[in-house]
Protein backbone atom coordinates (compact mmCIF):
# COMPACT_ATOMS: atom_id res chain seq x y z
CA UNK A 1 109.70 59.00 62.92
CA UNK A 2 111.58 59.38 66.11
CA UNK A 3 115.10 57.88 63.73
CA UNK A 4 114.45 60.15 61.10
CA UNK A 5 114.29 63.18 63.78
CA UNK A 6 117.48 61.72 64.98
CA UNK A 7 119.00 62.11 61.94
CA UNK A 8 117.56 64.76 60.84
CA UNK A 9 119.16 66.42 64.60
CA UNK A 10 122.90 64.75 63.94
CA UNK A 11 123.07 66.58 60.84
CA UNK A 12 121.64 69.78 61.44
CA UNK A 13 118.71 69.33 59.01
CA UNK A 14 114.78 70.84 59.30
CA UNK A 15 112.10 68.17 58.96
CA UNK A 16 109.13 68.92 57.54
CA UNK A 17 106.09 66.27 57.23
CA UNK A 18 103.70 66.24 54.30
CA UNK A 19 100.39 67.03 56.40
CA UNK A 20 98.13 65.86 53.61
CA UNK A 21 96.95 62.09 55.19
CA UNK A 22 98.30 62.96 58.62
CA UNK A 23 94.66 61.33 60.07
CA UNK A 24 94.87 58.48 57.84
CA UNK A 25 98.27 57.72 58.26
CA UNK A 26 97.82 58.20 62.56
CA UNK A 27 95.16 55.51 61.68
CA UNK A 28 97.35 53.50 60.49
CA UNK A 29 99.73 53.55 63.34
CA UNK A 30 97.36 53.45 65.68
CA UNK A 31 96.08 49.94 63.77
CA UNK A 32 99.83 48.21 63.29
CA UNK A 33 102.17 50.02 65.51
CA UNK A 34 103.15 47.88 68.34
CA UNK A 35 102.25 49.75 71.26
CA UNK A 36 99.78 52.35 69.61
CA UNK A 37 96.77 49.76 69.49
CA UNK A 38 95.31 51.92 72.91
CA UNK A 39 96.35 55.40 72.11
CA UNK A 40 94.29 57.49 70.75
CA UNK A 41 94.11 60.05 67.70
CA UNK A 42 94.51 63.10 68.87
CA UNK A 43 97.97 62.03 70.70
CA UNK A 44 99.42 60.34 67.78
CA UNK A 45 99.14 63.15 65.90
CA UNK A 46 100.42 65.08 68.52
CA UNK A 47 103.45 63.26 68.76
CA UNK A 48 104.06 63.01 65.19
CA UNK A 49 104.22 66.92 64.57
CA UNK A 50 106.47 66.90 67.56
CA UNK A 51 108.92 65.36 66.05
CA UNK A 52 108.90 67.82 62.31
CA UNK A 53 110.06 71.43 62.60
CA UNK A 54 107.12 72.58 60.08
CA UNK A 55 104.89 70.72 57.40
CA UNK A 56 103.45 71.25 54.15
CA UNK A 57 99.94 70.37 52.95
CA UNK A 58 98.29 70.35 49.35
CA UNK A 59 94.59 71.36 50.34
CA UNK A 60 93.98 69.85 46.60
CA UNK A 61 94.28 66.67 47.65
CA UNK A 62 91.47 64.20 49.00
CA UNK A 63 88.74 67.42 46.89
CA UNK A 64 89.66 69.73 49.58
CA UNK A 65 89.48 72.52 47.07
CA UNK A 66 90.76 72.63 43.64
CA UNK A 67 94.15 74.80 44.58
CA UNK A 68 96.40 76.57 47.48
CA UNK A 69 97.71 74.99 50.25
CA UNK A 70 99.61 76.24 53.08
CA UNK A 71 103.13 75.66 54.86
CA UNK A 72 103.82 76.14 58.50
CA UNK A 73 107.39 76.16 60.35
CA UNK A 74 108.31 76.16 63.82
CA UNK A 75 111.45 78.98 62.77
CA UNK A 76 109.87 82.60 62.48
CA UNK A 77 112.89 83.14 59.93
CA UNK A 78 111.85 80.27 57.71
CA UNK A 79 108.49 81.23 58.06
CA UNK A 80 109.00 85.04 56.75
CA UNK A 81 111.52 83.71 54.11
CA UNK A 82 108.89 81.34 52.66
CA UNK A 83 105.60 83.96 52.98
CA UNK A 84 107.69 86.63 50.96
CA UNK A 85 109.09 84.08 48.27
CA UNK A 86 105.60 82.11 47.67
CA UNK A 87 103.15 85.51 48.83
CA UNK A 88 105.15 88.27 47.07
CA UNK A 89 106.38 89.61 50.19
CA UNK A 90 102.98 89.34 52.14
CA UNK A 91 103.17 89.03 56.07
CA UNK A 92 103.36 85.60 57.70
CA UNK A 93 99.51 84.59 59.00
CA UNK A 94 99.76 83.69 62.69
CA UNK A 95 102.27 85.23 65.30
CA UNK A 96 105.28 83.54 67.24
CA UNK A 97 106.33 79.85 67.15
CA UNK A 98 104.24 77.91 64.40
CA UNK A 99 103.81 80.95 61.59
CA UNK A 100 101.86 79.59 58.62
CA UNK A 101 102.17 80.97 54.98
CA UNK A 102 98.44 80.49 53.08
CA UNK A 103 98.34 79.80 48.68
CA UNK A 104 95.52 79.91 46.81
């Protein structure tokens, strides 16, 4: 993740992570990772969202619920510009850094 954030940086492009198996996938690293084999959870997840600018997550997936979803960005600008295209104009939920814009 830390080479596609590079990337991502050198050409002036957002990244956004598809939250939907974030535990799974920390799991995962935390199972075949060199390195990751001590660390727990909580801080791989931690450092993989501090590497994305927002994420997205399908709360259909895994029988969550059977529709909506929700997308969350780091940019207050993205965030408003998203809310009013997928809400109809309805306000951003949350305040400051990390605004998140609710479906369902």
């Amino acid at each position: 993740m830390r080479a596609v954030r590079a990337v991502c940086a050198r050409h002036g492009k957002p990244l956004f992570l598809d939250a939907c198996r974030f535990a799974e996938n920390a799991w995962f690293i935390k199972l075949r990772e060199p390195g990751y084999e001590g660390t727990p959870i909580v801080e791989i997840v931690r450092e993989m969202f501090s590497y994305a600018d927002g994420c997205t997550m399908s709360a259909k997936k895994d029988g969550m619920a059977n529709i909506g979803g929700f997308f969350c960005s780091n940019d207050d600008a993205v965030a408003r510009r998203t809310s009013a295209a997928a809400l109809g104009a309805a306000p951003p939920v949350g305040s400051g850094r990390g605004r998140m814009a609710a479906s369902g």
